[in-house]
N, C-alpha and C. Protein backbone atom coordinates (compact mmCIF):
# COMPACT_ATOMS: atom_id res chain seq x y z
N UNK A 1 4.06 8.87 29.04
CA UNK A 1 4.24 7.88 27.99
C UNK A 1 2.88 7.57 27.35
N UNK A 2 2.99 7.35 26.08
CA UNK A 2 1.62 7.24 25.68
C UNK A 2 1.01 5.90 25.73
N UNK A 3 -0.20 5.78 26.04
CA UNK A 3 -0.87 4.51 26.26
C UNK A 3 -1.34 3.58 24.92
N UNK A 4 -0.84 2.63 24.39
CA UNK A 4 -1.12 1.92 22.87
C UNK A 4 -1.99 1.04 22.91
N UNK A 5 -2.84 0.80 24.03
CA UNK A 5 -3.92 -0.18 24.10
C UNK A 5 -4.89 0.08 23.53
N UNK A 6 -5.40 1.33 22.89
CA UNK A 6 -6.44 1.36 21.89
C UNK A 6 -5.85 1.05 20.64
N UNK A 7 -4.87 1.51 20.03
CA UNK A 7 -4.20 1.65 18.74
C UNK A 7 -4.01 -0.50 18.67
N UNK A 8 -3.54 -0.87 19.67
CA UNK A 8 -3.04 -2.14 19.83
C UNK A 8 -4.81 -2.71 19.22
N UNK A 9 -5.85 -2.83 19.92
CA UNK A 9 -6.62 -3.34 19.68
C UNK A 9 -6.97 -3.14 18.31
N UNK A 10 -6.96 -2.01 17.86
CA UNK A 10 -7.48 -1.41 16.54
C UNK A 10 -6.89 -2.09 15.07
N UNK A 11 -5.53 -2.72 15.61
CA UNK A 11 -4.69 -3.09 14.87
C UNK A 11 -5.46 -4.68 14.63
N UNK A 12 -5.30 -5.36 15.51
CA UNK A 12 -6.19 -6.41 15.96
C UNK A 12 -7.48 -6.60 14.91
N UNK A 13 -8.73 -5.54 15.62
CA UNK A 13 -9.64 -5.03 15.01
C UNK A 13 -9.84 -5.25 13.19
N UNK A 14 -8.84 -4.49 12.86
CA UNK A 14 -8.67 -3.88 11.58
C UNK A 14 -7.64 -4.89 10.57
N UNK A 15 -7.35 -5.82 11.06
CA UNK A 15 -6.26 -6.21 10.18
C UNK A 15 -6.70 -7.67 9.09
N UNK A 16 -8.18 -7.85 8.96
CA UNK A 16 -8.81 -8.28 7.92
C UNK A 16 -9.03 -7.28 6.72
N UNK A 17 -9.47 -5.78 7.33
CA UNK A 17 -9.81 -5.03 6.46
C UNK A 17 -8.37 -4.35 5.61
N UNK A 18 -7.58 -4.50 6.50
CA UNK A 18 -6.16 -3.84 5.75
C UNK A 18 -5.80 -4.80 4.57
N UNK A 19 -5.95 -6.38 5.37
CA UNK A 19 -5.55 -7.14 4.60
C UNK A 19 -6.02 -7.74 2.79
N UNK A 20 -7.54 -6.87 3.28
CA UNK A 20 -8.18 -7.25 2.41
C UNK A 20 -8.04 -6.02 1.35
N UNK A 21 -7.39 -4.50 1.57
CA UNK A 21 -6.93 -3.95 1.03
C UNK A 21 -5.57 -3.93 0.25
N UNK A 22 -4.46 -4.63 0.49
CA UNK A 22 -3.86 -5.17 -0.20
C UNK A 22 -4.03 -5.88 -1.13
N UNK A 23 -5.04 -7.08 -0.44
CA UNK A 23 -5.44 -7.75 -1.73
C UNK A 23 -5.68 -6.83 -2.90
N UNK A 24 -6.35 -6.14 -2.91
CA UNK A 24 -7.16 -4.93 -3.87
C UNK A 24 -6.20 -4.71 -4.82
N UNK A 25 -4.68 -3.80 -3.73
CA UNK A 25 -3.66 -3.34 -4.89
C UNK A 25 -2.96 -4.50 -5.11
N UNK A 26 -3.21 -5.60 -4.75
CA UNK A 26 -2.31 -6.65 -5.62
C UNK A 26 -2.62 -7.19 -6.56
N UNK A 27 -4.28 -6.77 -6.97
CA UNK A 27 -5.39 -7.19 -7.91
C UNK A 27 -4.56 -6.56 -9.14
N UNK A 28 -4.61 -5.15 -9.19
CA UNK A 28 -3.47 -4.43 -10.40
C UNK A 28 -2.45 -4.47 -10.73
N UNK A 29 -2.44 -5.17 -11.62
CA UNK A 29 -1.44 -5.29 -12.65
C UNK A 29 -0.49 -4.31 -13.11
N UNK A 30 -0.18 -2.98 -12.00
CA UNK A 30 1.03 -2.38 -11.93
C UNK A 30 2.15 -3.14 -12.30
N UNK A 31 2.73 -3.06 -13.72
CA UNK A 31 4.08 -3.82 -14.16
C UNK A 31 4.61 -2.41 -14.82
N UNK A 32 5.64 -1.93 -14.00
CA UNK A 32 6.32 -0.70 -14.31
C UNK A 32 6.59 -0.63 -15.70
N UNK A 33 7.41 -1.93 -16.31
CA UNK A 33 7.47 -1.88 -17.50
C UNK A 33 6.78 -1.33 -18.59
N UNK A 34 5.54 -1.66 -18.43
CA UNK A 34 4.43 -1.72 -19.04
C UNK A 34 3.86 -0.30 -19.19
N UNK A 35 3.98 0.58 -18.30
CA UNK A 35 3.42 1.86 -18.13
C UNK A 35 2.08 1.83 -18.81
N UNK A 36 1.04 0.93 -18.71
CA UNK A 36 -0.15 1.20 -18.97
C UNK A 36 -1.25 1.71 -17.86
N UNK A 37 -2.65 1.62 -18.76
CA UNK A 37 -3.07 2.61 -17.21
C UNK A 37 -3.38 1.46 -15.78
N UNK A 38 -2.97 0.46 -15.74
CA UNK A 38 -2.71 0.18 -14.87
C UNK A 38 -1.93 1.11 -13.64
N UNK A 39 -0.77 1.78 -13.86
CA UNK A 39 -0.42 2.37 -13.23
C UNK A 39 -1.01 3.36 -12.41
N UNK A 40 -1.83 4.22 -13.56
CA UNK A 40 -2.71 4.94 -12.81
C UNK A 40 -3.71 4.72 -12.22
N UNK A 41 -4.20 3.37 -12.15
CA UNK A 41 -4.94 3.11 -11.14
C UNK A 41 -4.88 2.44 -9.86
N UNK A 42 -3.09 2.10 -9.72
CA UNK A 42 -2.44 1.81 -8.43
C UNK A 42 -2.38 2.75 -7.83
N UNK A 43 -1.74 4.23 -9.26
CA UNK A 43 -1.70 5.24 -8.00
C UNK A 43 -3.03 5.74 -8.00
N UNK A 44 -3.64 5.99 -7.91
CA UNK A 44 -5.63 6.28 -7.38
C UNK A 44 -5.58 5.46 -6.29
N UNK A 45 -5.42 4.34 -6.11
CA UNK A 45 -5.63 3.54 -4.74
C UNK A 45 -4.69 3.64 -4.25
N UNK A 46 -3.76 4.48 -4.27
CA UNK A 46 -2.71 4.28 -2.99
C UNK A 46 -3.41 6.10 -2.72
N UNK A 47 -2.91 6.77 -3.48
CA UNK A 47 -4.24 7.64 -2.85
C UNK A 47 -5.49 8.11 -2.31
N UNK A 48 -6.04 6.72 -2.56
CA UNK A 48 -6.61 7.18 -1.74
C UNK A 48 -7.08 5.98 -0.43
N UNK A 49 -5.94 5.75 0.17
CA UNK A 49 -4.97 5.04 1.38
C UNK A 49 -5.00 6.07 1.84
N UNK A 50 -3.58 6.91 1.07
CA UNK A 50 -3.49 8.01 1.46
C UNK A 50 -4.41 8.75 2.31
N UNK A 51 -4.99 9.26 1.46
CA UNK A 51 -6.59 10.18 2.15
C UNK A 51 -7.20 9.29 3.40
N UNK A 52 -7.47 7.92 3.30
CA UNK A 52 -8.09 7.81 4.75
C UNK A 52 -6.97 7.75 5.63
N UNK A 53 -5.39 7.95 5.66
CA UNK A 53 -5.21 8.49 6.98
C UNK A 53 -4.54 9.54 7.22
N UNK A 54 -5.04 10.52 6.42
CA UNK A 54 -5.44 12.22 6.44
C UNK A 54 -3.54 12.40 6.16
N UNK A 55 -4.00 11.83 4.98
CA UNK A 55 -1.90 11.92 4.28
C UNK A 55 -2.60 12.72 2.92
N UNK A 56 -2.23 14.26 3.05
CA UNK A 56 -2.22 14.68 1.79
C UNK A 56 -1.65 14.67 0.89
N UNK A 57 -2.35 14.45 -0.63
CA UNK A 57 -1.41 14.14 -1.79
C UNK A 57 -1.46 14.85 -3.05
N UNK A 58 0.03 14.69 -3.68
CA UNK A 58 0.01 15.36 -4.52
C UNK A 58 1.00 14.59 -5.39
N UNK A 59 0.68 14.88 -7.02
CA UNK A 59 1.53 14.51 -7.92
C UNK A 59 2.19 14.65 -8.06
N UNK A 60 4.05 14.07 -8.44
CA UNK A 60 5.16 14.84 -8.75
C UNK A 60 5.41 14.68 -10.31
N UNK A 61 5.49 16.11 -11.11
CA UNK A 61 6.22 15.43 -12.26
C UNK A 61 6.49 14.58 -12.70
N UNK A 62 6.15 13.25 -13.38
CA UNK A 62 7.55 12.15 -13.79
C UNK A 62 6.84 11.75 -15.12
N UNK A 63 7.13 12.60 -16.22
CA UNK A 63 6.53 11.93 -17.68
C UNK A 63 7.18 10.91 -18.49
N UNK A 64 8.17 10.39 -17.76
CA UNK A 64 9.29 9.04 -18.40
C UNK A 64 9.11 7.81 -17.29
N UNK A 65 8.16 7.95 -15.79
CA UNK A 65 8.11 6.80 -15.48
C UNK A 65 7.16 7.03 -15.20
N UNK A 66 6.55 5.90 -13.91
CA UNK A 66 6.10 5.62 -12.93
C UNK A 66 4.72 6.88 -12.16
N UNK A 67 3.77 6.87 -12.41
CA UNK A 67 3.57 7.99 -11.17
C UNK A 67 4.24 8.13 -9.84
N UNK A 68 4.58 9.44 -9.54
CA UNK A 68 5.09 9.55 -8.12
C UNK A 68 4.07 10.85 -7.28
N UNK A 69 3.65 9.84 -6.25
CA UNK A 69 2.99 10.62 -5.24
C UNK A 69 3.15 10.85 -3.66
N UNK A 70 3.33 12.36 -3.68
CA UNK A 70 4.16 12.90 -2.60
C UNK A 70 2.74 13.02 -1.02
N UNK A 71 3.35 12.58 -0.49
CA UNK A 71 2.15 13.21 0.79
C UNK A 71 2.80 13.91 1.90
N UNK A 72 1.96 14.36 2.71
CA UNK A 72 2.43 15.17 3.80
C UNK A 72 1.04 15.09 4.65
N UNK A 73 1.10 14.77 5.78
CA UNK A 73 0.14 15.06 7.26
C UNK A 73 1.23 16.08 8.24
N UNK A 74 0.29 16.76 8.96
CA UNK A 74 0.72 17.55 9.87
C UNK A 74 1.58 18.80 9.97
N UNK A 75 2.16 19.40 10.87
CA UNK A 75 2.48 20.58 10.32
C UNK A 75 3.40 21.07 11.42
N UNK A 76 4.16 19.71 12.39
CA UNK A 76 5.13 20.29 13.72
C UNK A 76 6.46 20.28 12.65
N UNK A 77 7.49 20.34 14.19
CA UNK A 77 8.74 20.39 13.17
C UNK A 77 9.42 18.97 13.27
N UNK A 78 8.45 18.25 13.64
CA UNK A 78 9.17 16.87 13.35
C UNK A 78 8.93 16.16 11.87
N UNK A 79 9.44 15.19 11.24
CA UNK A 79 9.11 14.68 10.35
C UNK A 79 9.55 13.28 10.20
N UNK A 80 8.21 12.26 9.54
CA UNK A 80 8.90 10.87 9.51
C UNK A 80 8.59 10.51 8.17
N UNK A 81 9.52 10.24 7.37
CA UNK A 81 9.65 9.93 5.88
C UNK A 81 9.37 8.73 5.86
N UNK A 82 8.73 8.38 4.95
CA UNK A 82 8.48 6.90 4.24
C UNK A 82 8.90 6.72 3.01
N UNK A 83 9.23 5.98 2.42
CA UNK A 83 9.59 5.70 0.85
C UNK A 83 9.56 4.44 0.74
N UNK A 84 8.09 4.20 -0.46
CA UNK A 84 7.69 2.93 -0.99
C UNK A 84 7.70 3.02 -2.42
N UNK A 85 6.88 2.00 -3.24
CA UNK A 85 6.67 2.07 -4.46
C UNK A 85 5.74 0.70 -4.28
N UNK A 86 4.60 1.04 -5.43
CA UNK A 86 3.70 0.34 -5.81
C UNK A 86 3.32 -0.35 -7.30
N UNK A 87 4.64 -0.09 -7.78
CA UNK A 87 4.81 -1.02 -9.06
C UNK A 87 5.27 -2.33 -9.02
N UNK A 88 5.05 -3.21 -9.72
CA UNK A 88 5.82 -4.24 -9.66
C UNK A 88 6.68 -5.10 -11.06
N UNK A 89 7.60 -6.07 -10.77
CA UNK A 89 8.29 -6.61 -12.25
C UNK A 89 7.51 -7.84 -12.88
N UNK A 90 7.45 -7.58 -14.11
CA UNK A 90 6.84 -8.76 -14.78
C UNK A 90 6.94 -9.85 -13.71
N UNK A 91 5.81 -11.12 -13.98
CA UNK A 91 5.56 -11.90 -13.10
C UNK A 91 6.05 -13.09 -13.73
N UNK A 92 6.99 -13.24 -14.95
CA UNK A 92 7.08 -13.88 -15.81
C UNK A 92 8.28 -14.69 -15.15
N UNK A 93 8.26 -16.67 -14.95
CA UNK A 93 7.61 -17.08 -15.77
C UNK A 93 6.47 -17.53 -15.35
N UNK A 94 5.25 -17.62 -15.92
CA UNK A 94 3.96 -17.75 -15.27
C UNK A 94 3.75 -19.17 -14.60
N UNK A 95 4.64 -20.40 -15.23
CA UNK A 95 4.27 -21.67 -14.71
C UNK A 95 4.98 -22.10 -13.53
N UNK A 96 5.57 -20.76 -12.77
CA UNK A 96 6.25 -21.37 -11.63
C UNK A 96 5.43 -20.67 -10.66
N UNK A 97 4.07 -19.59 -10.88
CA UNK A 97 3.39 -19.15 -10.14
C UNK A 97 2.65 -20.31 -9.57
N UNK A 98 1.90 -20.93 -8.26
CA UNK A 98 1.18 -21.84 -8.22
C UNK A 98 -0.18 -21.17 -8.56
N UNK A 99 -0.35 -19.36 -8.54
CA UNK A 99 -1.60 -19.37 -8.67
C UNK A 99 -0.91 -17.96 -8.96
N UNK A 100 -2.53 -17.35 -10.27
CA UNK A 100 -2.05 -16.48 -11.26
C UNK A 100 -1.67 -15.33 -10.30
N UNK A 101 -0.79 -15.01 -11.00
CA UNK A 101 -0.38 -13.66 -9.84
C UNK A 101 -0.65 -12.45 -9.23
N UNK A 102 -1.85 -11.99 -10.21
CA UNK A 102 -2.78 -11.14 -10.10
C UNK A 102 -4.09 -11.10 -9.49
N UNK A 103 -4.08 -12.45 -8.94
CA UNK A 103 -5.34 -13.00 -7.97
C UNK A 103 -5.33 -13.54 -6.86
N UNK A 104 -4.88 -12.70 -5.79
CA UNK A 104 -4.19 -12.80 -4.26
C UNK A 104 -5.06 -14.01 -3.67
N UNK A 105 -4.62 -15.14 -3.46
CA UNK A 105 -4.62 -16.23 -2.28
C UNK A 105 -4.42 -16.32 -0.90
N UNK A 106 -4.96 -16.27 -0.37
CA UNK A 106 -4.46 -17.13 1.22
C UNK A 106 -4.16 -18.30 1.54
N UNK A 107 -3.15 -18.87 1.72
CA UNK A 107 -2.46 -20.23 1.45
C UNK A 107 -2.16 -20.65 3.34
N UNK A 108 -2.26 -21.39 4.01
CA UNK A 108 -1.70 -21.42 5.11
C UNK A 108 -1.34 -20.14 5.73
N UNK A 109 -2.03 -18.97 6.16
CA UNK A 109 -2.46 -17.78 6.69
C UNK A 109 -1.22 -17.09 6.07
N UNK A 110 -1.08 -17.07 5.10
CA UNK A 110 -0.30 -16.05 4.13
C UNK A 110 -0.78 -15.85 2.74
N UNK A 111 -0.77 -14.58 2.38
CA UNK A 111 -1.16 -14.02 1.19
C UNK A 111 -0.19 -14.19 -0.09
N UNK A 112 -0.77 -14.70 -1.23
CA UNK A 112 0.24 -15.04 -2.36
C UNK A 112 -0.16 -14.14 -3.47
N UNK A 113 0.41 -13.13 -3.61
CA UNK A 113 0.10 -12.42 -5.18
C UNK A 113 1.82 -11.27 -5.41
N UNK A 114 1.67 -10.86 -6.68
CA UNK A 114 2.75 -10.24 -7.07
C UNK A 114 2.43 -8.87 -6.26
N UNK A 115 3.72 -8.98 -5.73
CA UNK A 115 3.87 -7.10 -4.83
C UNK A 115 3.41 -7.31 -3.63
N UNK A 116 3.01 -8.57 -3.04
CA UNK A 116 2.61 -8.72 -1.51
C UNK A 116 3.93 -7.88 -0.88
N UNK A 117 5.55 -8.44 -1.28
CA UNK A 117 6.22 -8.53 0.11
C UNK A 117 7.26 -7.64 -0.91
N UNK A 118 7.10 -6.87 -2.21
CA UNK A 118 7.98 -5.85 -2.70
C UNK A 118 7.14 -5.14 -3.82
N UNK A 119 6.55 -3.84 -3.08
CA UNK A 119 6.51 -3.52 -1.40
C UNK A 119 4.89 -2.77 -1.24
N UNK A 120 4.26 -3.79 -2.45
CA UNK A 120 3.00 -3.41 -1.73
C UNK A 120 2.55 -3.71 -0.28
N UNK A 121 2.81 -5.02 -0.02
CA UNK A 121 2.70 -5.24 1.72
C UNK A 121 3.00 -3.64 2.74
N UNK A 122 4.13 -3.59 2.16
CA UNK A 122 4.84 -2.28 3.74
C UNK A 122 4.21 -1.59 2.92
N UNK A 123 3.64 -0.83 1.77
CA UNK A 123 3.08 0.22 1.51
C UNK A 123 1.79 0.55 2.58
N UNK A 124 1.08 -0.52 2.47
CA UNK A 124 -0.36 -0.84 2.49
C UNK A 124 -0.43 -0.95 4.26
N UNK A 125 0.65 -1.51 4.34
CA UNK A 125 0.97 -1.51 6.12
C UNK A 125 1.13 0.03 7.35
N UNK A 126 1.89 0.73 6.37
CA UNK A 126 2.60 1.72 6.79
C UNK A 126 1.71 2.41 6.65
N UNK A 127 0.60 2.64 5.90
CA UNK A 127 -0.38 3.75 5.71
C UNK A 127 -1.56 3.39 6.78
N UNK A 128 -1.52 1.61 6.77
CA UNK A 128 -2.75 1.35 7.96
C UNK A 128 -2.37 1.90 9.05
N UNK A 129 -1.18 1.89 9.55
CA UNK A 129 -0.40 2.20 11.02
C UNK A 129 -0.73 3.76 10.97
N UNK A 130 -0.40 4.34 10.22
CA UNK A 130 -0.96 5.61 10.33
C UNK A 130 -2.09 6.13 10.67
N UNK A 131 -2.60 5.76 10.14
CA UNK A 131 -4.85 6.28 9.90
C UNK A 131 -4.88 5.42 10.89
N UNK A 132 -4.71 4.33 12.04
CA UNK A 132 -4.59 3.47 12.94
C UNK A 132 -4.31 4.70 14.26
N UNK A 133 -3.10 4.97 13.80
CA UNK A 133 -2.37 5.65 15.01
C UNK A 133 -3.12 7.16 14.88
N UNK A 134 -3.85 7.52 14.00
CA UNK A 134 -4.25 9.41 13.91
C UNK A 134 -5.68 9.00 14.86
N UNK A 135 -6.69 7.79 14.51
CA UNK A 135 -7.66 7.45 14.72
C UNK A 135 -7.58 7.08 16.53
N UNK A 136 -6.84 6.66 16.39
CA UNK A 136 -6.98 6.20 17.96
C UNK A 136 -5.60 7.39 18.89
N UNK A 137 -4.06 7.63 18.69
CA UNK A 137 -3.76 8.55 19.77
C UNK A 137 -3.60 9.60 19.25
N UNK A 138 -3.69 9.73 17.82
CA UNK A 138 -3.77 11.29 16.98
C UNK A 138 -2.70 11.57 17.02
């Protein structure tokens, strides 16, 4: 059975710096709607997430939406799929935000910005757990 007491600590360890990486992509103003280059610079930082936990990536086609970026680590015959997205919906209306939405808060040890909890959070999570878990049981 495998032993998780390094990965456990690491998690521990690391979970200012993850957190503070979210903040980052919650900084961008990814509004799907919008298809400006915002987008492309969510997807640049989720790529390169990607890359630090040795998740290779690649572009898929999509000239009517969204960037979509495909990754792949490893090379057994098992496989564990993920499916996120790093866009988010207008934040509109702005006066029910308590704080602008594009400028992540910590409020009573929770983070407040647009796309924290759909689904930049599990994006940003799921990729730490990874580069977490390659780094410490590989």
């Amino acid at each position: 059975m495998t032993d998780f007491t390094a990965f456990d600590a690491a998690v521990e360890a690391q979970a200012g710096d993850v957190l503070a990486q979210l903040a980052a992509l919650c900084r961008i103003p990814s509004v799907s709607a919008e298809r400006g280059p915002a987008m492309l610079d969510a997807a640049a930082f989720v790529q390169t997430l990607c890359t630090a936990a040795g998740v290779a990536t690649e572009p898929a086609d999509q000239p009517a939406g969204p960037p979509i970026i495909i990754g792949r680590a490893g090379s057994g015959e098992r496989c564990l799929m993920i499916y996120n997205h790093y866009d988010v919906q207008p934040p509109d209306p702005l006066d029910e935000w308590l704080s602008p939405p594009f400028e992540p808060q910590v409020r009573d040890g929770k983070l407040y910005a647009r796309g924290v909890s759909d689904n930049k959070g599990d994006l940003v999570a799921r990729l730490a757990a990874i580069r977490i878990y390659q780094e410490t049981v590989g």
